[in-house]
PDB file of N, CA and C in Angstrom:
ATOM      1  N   UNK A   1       0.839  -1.181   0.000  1.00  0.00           N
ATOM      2  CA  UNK A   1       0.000   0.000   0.000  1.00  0.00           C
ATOM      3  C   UNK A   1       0.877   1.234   0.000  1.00  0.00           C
ATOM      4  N   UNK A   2       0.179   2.197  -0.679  1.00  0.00           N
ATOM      5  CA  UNK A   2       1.080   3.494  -0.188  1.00  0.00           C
ATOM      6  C   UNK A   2       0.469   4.355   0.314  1.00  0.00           C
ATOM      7  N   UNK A   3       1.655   5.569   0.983  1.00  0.00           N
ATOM      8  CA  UNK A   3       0.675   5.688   1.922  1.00  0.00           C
ATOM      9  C   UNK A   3       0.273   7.250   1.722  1.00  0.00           C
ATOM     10  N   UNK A   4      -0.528   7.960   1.617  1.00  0.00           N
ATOM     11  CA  UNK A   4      -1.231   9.714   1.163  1.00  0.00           C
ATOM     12  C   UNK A   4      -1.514  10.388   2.740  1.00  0.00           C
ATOM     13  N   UNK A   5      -1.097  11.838   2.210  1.00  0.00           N
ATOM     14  CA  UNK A   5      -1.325  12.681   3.471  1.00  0.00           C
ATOM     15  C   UNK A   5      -2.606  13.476   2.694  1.00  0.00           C
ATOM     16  N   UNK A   6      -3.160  13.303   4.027  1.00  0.00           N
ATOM     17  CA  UNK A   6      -4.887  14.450   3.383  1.00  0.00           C
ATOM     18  C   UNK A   6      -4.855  15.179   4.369  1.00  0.00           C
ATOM     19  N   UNK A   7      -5.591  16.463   4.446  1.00  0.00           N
ATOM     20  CA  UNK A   7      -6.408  17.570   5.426  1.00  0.00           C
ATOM     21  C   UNK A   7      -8.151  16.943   4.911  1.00  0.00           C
ATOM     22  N   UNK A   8      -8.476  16.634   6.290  1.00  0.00           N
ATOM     23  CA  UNK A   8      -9.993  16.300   6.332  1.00  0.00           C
ATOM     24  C   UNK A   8     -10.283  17.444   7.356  1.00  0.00           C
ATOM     25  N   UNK A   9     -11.697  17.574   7.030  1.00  0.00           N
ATOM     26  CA  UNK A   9     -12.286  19.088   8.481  1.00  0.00           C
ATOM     27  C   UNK A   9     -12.269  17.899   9.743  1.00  0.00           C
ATOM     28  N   UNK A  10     -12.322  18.861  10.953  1.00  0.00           N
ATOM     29  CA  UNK A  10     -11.778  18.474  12.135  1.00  0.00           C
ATOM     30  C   UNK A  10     -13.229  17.552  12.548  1.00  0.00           C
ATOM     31  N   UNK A  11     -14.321  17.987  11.761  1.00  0.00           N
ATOM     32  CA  UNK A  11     -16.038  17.930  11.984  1.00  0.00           C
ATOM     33  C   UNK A  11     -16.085  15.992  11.503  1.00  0.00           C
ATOM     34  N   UNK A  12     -15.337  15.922  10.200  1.00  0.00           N
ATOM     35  CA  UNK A  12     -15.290  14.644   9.449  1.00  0.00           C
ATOM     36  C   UNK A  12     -14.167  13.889  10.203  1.00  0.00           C
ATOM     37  N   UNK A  13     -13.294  14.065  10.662  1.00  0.00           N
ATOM     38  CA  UNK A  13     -12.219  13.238  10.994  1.00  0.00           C
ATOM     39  C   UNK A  13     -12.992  12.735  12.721  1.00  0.00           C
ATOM     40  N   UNK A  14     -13.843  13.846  13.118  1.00  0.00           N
ATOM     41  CA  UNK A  14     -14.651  13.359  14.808  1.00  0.00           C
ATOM     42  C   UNK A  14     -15.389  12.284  14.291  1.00  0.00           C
ATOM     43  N   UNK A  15     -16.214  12.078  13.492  1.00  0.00           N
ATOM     44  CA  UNK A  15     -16.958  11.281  12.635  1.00  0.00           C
ATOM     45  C   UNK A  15     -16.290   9.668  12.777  1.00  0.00           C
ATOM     46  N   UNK A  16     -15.010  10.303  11.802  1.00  0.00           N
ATOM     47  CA  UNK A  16     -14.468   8.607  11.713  1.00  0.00           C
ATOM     48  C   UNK A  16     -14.050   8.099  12.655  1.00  0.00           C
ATOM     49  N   UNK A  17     -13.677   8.827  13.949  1.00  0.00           N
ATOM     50  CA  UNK A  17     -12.702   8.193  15.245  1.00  0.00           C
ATOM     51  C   UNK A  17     -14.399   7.995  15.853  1.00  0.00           C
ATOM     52  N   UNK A  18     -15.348   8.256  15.633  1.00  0.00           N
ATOM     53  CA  UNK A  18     -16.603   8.011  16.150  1.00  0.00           C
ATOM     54  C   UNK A  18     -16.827   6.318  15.534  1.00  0.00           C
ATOM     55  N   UNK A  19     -16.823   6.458  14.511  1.00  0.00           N
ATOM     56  CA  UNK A  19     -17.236   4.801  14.133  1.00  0.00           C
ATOM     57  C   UNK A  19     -15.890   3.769  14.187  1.00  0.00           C
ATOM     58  N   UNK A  20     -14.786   4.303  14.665  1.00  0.00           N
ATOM     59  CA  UNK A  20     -13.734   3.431  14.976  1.00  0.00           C
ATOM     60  C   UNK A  20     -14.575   3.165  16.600  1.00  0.00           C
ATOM     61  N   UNK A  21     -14.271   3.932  17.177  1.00  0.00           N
ATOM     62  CA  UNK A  21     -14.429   3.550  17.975  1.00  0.00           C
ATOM     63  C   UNK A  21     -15.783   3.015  18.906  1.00  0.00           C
ATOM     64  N   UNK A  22     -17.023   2.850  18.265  1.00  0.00           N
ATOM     65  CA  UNK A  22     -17.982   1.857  18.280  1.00  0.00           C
ATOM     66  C   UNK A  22     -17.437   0.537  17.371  1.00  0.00           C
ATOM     67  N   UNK A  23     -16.645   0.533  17.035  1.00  0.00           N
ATOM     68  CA  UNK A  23     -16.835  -1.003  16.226  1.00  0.00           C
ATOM     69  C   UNK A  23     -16.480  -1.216  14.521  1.00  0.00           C
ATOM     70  N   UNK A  24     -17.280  -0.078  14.283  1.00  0.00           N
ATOM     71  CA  UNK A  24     -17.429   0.022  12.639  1.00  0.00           C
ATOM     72  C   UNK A  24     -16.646  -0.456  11.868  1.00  0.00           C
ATOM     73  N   UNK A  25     -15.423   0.155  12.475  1.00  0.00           N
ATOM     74  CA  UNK A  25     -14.065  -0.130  11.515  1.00  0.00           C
ATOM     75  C   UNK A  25     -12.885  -0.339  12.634  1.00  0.00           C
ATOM     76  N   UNK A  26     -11.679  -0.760  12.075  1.00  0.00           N
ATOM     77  CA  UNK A  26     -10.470  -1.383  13.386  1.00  0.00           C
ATOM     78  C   UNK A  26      -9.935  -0.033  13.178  1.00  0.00           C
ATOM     79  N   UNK A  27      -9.804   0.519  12.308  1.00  0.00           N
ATOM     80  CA  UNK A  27      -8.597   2.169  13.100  1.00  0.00           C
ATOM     81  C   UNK A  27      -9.452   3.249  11.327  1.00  0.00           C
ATOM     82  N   UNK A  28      -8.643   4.324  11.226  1.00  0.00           N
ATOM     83  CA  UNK A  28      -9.053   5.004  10.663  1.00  0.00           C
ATOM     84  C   UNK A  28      -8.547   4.789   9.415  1.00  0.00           C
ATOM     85  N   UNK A  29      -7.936   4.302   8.852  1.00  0.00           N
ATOM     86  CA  UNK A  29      -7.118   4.010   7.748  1.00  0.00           C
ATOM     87  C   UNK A  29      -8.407   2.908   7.091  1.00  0.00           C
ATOM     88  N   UNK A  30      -8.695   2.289   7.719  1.00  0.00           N
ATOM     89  CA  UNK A  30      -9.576   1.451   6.981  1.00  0.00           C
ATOM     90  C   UNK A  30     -10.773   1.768   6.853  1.00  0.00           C
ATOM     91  N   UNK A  31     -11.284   2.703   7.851  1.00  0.00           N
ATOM     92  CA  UNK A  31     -12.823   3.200   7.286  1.00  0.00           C
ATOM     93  C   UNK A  31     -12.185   4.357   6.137  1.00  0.00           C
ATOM     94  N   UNK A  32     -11.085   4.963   5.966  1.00  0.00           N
ATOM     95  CA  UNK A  32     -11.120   6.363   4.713  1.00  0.00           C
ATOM     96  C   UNK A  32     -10.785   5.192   3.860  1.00  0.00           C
ATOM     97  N   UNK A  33     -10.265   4.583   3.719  1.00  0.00           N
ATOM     98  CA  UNK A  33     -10.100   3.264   2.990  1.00  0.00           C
ATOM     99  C   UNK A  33     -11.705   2.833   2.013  1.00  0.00           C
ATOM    100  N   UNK A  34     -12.546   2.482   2.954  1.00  0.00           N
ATOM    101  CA  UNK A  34     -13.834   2.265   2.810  1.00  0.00           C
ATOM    102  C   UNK A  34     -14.730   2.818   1.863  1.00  0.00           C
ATOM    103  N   UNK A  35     -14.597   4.400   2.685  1.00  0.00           N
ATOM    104  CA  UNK A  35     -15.330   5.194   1.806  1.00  0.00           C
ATOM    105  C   UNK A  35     -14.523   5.388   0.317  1.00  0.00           C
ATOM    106  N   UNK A  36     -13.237   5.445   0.173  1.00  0.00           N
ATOM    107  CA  UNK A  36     -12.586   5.529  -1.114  1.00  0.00           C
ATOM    108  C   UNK A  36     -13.145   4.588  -1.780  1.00  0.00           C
ATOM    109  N   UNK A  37     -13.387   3.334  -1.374  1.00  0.00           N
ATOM    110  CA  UNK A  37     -13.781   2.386  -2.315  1.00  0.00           C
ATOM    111  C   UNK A  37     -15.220   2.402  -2.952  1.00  0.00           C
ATOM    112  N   UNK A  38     -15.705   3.086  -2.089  1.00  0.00           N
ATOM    113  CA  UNK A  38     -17.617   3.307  -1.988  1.00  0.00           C
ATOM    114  C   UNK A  38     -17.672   4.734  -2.944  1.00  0.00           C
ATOM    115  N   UNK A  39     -16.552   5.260  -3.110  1.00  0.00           N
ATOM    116  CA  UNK A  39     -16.506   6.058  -4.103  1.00  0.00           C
ATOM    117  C   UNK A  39     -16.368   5.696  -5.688  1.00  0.00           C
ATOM    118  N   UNK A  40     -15.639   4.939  -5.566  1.00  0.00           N
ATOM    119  CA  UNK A  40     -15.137   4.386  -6.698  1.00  0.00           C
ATOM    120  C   UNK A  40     -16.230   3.839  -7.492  1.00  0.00           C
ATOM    121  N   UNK A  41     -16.648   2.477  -6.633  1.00  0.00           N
ATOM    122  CA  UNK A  41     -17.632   2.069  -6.739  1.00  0.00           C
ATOM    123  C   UNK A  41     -19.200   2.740  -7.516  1.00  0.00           C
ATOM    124  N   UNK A  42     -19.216   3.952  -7.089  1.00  0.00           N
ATOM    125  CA  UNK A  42     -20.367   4.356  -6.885  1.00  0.00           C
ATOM    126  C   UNK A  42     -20.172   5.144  -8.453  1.00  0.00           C
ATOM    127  N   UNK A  43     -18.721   5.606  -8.844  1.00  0.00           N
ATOM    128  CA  UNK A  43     -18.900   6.151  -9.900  1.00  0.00           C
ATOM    129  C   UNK A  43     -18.715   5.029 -11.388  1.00  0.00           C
ATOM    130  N   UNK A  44     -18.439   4.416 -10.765  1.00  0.00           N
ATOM    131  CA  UNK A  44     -18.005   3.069 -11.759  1.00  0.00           C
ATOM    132  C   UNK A  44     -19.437   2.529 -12.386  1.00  0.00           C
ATOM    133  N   UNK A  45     -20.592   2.477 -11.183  1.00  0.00           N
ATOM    134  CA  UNK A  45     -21.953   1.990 -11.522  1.00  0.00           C
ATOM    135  C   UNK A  45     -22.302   3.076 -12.627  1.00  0.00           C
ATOM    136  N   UNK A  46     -21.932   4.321 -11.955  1.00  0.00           N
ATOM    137  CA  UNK A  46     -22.503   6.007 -12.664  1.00  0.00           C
ATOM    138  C   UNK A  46     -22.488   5.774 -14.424  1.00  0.00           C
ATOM    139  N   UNK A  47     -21.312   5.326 -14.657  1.00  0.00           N
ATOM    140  CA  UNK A  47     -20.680   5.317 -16.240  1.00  0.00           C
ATOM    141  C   UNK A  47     -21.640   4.708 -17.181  1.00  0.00           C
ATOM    142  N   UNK A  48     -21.898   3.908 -16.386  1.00  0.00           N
ATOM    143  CA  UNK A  48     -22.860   3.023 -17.784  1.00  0.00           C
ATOM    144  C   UNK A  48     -24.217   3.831 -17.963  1.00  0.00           C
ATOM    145  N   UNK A  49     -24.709   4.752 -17.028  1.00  0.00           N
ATOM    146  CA  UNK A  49     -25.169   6.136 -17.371  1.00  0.00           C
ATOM    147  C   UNK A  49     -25.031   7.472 -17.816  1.00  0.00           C
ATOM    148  N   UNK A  50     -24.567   7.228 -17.415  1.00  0.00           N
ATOM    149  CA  UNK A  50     -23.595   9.058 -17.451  1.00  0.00           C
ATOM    150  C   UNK A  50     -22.460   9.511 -16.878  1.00  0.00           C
ATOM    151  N   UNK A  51     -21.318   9.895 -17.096  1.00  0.00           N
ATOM    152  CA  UNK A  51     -19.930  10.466 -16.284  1.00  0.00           C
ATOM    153  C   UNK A  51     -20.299  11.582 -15.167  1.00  0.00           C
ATOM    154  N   UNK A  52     -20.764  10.696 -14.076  1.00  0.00           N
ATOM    155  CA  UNK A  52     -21.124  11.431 -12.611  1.00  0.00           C
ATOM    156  C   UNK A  52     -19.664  11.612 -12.130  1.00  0.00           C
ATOM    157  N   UNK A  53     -19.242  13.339 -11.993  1.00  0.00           N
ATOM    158  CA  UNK A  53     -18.126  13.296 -10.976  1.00  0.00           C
ATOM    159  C   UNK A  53     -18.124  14.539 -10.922  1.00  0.00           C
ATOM    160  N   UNK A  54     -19.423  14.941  -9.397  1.00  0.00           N
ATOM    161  CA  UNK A  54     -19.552  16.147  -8.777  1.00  0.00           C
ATOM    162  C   UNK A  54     -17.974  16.442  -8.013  1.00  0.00           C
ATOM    163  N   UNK A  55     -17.715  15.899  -7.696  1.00  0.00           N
ATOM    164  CA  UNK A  55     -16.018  16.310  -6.560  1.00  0.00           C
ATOM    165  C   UNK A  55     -15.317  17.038  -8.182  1.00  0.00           C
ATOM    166  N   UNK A  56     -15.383  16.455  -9.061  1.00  0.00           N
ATOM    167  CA  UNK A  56     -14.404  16.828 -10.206  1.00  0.00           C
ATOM    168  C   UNK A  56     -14.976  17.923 -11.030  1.00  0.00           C
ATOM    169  N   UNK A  57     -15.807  18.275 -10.671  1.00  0.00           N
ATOM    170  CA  UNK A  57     -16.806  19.706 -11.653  1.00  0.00           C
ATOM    171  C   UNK A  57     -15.629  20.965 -11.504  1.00  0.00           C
ATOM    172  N   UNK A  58     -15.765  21.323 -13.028  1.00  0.00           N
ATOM    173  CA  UNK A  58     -14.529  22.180 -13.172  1.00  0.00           C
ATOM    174  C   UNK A  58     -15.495  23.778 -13.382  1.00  0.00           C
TER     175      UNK A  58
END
């Protein structure tokens, strides 16, 4: 794996140490992990409709 430095708001990062620490996920790397994939995912379904990529709107 390699490994990326991000700035998340302080509001989203309370969030993820929130569902680490009920259970959700084992540390934080694997729930931003998660959602990356649920991203991916989600635009991958998008294509065979239409090129959905609000984050990427220029």
């Amino acid at each position: 794996m390699e490994r990326v430095t991000l700035r998340i708001p302080k509001q989203q990062i309370e969030e993820v140490e929130r569902m680490v620490d009920t259970g959700e996920f084992p540390n934080r790397s694997e729930a931003i992990r998660s959602a990356v994939r649920d991203m991916i995912n989600e635009q991958t379904e998008g294509r065979d409709h239409e090129s959905r990529r609000p984050w990427a709107k220029v």
